[in-house]
C-alpha atoms as a PDB file:
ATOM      1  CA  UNK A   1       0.000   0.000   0.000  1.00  0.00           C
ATOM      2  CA  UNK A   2       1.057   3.687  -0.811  1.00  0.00           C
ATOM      3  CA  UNK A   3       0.935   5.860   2.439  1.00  0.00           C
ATOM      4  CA  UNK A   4       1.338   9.548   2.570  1.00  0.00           C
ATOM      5  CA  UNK A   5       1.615  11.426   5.242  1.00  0.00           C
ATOM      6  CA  UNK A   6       1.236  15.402   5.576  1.00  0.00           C
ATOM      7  CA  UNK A   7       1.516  17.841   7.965  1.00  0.00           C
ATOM      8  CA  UNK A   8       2.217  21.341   7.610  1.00  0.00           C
ATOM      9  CA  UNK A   9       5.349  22.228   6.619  1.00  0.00           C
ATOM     10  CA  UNK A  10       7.008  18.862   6.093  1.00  0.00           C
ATOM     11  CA  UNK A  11       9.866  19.276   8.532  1.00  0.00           C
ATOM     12  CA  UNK A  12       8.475  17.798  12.113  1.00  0.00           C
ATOM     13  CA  UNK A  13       5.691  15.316  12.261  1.00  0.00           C
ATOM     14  CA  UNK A  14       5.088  14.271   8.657  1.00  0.00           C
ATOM     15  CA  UNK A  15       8.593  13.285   8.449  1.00  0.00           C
ATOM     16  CA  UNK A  16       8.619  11.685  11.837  1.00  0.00           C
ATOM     17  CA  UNK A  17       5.297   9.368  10.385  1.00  0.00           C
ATOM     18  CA  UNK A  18       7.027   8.247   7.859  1.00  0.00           C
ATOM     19  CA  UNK A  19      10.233   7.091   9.338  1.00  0.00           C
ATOM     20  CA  UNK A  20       8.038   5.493  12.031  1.00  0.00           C
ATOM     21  CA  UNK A  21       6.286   3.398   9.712  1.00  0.00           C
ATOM     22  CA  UNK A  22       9.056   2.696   6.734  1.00  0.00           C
ATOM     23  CA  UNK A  23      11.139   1.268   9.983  1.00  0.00           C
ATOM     24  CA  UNK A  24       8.262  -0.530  11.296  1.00  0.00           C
ATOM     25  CA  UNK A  25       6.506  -1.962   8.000  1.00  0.00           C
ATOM     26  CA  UNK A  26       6.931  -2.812   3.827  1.00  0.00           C
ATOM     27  CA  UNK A  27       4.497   0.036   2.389  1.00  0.00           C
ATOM     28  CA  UNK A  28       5.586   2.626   0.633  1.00  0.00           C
ATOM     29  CA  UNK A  29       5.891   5.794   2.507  1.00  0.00           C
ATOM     30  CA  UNK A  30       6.266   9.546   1.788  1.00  0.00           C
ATOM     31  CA  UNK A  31       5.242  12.177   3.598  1.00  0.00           C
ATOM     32  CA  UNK A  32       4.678  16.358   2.183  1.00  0.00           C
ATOM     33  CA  UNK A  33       3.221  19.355   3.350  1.00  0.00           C
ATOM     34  CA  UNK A  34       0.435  21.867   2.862  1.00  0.00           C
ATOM     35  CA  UNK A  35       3.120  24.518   3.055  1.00  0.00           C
ATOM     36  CA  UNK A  36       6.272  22.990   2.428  1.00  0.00           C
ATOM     37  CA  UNK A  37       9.371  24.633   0.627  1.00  0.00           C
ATOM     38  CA  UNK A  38      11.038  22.196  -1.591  1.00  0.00           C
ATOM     39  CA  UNK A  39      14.324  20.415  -0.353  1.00  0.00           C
ATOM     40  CA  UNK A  40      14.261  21.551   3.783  1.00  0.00           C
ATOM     41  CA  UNK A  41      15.610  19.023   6.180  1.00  0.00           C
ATOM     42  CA  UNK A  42      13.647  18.019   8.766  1.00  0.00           C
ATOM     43  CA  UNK A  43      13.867  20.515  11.641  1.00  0.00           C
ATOM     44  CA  UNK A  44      16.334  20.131  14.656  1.00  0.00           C
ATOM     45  CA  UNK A  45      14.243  18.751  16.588  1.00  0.00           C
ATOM     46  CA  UNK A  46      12.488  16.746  14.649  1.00  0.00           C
ATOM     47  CA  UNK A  47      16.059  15.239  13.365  1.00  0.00           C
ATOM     48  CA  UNK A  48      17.629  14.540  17.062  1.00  0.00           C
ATOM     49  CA  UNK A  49      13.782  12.759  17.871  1.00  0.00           C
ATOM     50  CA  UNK A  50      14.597  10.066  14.940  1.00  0.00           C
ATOM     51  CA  UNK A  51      18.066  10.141  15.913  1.00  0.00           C
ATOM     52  CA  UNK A  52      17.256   8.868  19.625  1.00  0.00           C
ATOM     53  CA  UNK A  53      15.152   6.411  17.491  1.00  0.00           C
ATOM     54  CA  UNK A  54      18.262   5.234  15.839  1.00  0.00           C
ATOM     55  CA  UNK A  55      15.676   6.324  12.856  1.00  0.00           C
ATOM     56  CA  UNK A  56      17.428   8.123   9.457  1.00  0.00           C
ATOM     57  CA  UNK A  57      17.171  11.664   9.624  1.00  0.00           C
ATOM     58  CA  UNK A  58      18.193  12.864   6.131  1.00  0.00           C
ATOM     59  CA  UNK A  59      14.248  13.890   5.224  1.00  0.00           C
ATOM     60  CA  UNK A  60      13.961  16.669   2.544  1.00  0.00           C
ATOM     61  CA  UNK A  61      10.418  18.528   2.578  1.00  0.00           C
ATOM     62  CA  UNK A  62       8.368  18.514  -0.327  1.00  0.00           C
ATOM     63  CA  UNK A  63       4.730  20.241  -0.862  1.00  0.00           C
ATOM     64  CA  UNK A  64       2.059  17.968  -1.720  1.00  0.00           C
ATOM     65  CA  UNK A  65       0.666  17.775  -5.292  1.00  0.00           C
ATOM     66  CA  UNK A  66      -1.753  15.961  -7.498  1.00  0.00           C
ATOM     67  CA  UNK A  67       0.913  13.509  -8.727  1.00  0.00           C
ATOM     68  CA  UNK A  68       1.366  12.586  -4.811  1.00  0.00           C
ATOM     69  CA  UNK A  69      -2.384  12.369  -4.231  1.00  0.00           C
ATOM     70  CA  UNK A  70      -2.641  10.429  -7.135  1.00  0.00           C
ATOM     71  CA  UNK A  71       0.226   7.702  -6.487  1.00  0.00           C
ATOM     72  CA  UNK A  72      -1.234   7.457  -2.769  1.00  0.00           C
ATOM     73  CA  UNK A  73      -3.716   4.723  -1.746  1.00  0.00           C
ATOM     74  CA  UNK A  74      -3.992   6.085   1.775  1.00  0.00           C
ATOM     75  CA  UNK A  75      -3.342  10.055   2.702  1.00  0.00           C
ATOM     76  CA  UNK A  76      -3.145  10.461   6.994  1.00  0.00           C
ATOM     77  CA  UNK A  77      -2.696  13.592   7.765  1.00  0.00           C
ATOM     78  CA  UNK A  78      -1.450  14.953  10.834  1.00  0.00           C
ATOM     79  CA  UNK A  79      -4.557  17.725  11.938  1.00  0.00           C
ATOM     80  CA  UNK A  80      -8.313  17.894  11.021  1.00  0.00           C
ATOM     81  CA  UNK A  81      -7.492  21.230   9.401  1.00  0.00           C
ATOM     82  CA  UNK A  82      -4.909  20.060   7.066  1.00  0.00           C
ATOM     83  CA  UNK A  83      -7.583  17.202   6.493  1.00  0.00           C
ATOM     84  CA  UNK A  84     -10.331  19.386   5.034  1.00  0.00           C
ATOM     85  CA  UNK A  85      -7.574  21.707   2.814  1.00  0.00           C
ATOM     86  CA  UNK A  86      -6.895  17.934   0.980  1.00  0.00           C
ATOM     87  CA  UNK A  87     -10.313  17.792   1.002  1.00  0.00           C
ATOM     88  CA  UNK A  88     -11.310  20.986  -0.572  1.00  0.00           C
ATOM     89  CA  UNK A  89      -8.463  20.922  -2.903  1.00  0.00           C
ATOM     90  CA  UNK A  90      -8.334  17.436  -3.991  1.00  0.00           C
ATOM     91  CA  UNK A  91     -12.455  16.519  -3.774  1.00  0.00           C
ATOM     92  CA  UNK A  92     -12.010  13.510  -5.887  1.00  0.00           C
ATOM     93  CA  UNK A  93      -9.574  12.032  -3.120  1.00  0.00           C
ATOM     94  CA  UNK A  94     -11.900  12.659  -0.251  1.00  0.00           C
ATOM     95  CA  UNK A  95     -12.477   8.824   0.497  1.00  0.00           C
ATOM     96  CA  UNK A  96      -8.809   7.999   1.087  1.00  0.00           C
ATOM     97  CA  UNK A  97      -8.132  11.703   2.645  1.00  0.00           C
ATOM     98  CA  UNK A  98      -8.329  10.459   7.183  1.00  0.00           C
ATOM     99  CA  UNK A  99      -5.955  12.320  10.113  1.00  0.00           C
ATOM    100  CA  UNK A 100      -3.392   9.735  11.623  1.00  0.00           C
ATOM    101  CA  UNK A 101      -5.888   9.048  14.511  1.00  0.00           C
ATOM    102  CA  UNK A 102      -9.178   9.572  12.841  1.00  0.00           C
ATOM    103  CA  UNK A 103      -7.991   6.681  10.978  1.00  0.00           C
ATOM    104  CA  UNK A 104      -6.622   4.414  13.332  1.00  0.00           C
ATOM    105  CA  UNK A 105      -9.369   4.936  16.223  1.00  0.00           C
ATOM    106  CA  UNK A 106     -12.419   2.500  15.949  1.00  0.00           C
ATOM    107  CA  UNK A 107     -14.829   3.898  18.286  1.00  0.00           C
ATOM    108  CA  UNK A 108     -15.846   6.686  15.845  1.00  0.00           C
ATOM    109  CA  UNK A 109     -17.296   5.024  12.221  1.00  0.00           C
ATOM    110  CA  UNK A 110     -20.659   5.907  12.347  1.00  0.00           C
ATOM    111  CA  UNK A 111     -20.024   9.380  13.261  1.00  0.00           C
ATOM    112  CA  UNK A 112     -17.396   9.312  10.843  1.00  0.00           C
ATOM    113  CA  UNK A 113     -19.891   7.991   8.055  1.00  0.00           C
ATOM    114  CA  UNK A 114     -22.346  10.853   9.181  1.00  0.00           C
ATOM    115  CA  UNK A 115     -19.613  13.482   8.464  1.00  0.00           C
ATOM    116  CA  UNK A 116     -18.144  11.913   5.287  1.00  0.00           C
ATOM    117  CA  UNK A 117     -21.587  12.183   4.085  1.00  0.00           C
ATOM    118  CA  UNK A 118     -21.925  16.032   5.429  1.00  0.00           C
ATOM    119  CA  UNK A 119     -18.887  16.976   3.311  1.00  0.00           C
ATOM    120  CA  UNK A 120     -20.796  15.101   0.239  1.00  0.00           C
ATOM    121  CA  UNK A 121     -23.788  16.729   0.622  1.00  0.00           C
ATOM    122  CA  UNK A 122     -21.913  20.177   0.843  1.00  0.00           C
ATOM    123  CA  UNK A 123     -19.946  19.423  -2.610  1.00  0.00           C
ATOM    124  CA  UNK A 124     -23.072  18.002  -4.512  1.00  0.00           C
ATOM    125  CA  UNK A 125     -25.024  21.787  -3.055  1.00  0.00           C
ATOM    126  CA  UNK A 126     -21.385  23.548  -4.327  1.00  0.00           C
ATOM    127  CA  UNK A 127     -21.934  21.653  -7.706  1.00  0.00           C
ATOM    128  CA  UNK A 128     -25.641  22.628  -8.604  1.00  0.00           C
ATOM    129  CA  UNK A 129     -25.450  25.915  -7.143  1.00  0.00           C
ATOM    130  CA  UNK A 130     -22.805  26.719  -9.938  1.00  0.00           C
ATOM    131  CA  UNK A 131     -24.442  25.039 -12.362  1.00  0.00           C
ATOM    132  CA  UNK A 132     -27.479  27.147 -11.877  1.00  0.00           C
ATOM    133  CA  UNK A 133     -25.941  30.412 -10.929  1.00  0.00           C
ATOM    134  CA  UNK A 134     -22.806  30.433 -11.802  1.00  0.00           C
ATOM    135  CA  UNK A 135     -20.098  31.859 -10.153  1.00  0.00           C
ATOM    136  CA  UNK A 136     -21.544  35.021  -9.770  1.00  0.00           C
ATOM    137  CA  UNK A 137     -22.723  35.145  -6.469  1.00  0.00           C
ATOM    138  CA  UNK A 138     -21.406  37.345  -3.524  1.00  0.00           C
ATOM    139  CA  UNK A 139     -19.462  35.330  -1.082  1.00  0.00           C
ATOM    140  CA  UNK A 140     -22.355  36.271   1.666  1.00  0.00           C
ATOM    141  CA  UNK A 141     -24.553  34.707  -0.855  1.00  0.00           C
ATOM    142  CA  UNK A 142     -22.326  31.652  -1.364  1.00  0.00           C
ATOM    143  CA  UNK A 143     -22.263  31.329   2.998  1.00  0.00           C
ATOM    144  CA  UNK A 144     -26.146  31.416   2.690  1.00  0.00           C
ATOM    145  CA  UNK A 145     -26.408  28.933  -0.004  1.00  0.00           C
ATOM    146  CA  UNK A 146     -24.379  26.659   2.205  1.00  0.00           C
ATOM    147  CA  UNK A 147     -25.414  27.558   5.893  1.00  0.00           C
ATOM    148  CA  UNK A 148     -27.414  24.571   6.728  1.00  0.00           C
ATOM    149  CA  UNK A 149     -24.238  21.952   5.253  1.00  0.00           C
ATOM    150  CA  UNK A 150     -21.362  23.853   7.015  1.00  0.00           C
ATOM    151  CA  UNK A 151     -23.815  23.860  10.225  1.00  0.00           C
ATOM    152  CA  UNK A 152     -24.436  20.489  10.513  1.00  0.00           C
ATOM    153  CA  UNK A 153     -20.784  19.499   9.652  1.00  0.00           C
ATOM    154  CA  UNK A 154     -19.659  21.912  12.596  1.00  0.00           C
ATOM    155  CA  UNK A 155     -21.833  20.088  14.580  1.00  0.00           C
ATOM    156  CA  UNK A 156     -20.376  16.515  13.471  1.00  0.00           C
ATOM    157  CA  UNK A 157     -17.416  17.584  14.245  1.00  0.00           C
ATOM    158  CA  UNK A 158     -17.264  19.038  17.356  1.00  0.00           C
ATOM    159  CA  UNK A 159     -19.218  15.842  18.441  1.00  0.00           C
ATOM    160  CA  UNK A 160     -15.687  13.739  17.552  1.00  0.00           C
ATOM    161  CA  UNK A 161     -12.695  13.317  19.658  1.00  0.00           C
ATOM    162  CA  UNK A 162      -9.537  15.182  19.031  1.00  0.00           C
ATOM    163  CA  UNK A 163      -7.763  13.661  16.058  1.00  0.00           C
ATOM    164  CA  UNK A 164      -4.820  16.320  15.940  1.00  0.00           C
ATOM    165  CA  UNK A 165      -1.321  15.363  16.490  1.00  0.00           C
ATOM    166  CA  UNK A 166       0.453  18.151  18.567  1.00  0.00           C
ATOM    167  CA  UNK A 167       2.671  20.642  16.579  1.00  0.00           C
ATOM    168  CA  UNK A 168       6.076  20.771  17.957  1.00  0.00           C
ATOM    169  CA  UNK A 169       7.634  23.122  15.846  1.00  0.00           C
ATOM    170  CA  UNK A 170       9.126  25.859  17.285  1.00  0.00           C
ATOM    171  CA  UNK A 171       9.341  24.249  20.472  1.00  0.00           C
ATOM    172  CA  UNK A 172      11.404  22.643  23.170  1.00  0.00           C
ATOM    173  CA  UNK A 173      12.848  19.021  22.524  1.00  0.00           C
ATOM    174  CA  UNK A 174      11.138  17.413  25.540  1.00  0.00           C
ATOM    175  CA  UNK A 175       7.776  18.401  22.867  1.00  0.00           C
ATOM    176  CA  UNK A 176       9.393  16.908  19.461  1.00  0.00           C
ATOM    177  CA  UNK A 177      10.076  13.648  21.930  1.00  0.00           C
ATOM    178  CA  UNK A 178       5.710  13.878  23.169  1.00  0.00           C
ATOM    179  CA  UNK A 179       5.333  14.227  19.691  1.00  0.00           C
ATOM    180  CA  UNK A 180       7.324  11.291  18.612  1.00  0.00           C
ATOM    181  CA  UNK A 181       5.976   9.455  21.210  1.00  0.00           C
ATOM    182  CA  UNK A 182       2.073  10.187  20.119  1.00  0.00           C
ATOM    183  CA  UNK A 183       2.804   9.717  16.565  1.00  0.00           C
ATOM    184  CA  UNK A 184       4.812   6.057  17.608  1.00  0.00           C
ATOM    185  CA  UNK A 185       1.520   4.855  19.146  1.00  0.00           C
ATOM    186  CA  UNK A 186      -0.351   5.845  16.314  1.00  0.00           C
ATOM    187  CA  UNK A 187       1.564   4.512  13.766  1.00  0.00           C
ATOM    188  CA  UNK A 188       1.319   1.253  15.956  1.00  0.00           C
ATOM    189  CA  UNK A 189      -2.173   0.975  15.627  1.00  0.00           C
ATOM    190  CA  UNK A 190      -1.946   2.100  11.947  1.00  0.00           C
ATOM    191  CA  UNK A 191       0.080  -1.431  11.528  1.00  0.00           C
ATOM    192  CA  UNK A 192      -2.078  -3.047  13.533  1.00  0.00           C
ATOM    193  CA  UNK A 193      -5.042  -2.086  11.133  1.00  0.00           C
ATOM    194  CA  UNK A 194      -3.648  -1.878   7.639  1.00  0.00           C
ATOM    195  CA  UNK A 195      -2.301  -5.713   9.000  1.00  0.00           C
ATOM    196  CA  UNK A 196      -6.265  -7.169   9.440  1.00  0.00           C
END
């Protein structure tokens, strides 16, 4: 299986993910970010977390792109947030667009279904409302249009647990090694389920 992994800027946990799992499995791993530069190593701390791992460290960033999307059978990202950008941006992906531990955490599929099919209902609105009006509308007239779809997907998902992986960039190394620690469990159960 293809796995990609993204985070934000493809220097801390992204990178982190994908060591975890190339070390720990035989898919195919790569990692990017929503707002990566091309070619940056992994940060500091990020780098001295895989080192203590005995891990490799020599990660260059990379932003994510159709041709990744595309080559990827899975796409775990590492926040809700950077979820929905895939999502918006790359619609046609949505089904094999999860967070790390949306993906990996079983108590949640029905509520999962129910906000998989939000999103759905939300792009089919977006889709007619264009084809009958256009683009021309105001964007207070788009918001309108869309009120009741955004509402009940704000609902949905404050209604789910906390799928984020904590951002340690910019911060101490006793955070990169929480980070590495949260994203080492995850990627455990991520075996665990890609394995039944």
């Amino acid at each position: 299986m293809n796995i990609l992994f993204v985070c934000t800027g493809n220097t801390c946990r992204s990178p982190m993910a994908e060591a975890l799992l190339r070390n720990k499995s035989d898919h195919q791993v790569k990692s990017a970010g929503i707002s990566a530069t091309k070619a940056s190593p992994a940060s500091d701390g990020a780098i001295h977390a895989l080192k203590q791992a005995n891990l490799p460290s020599d990660h260059q960033s990379q932003a994510i792109n159709h041709e990744l999307i595309n080559w990827a059978d899975l796409v775990l990202t590492m926040t809700t947030q950077h979820k929905q950008i895939l999502a918006t941006h790359y619609s046609n992906a949505y089904e094999k667009i999860f967070t790390l531990k949306e993906y990996t955490c079983e108590k949640v599929d029905e509520k999962w279904r129910q906000l998989k099919q939000a999103y759905l209902n939300l792009e089919e609105k977006k889709m007619v409302v264009i084809e009958e009006h256009g683009l021309k509308q105001t964007e207070q007239q788009r918001r309108a249009y869309f009120r009741a779809e955004q509402d009940e997907i704000e609902r949905l998902e404050k209604s789910m647990p906390n799928f984020d992986i904590s951002d340690p960039y910019g911060m101490p190394q006793t955070v990169y090694q929480q980070t590495f620690a949260e994203l080492e469990q995850a990627i455990e159960l991520l075996i665990k389920k890609l394995e039944n």
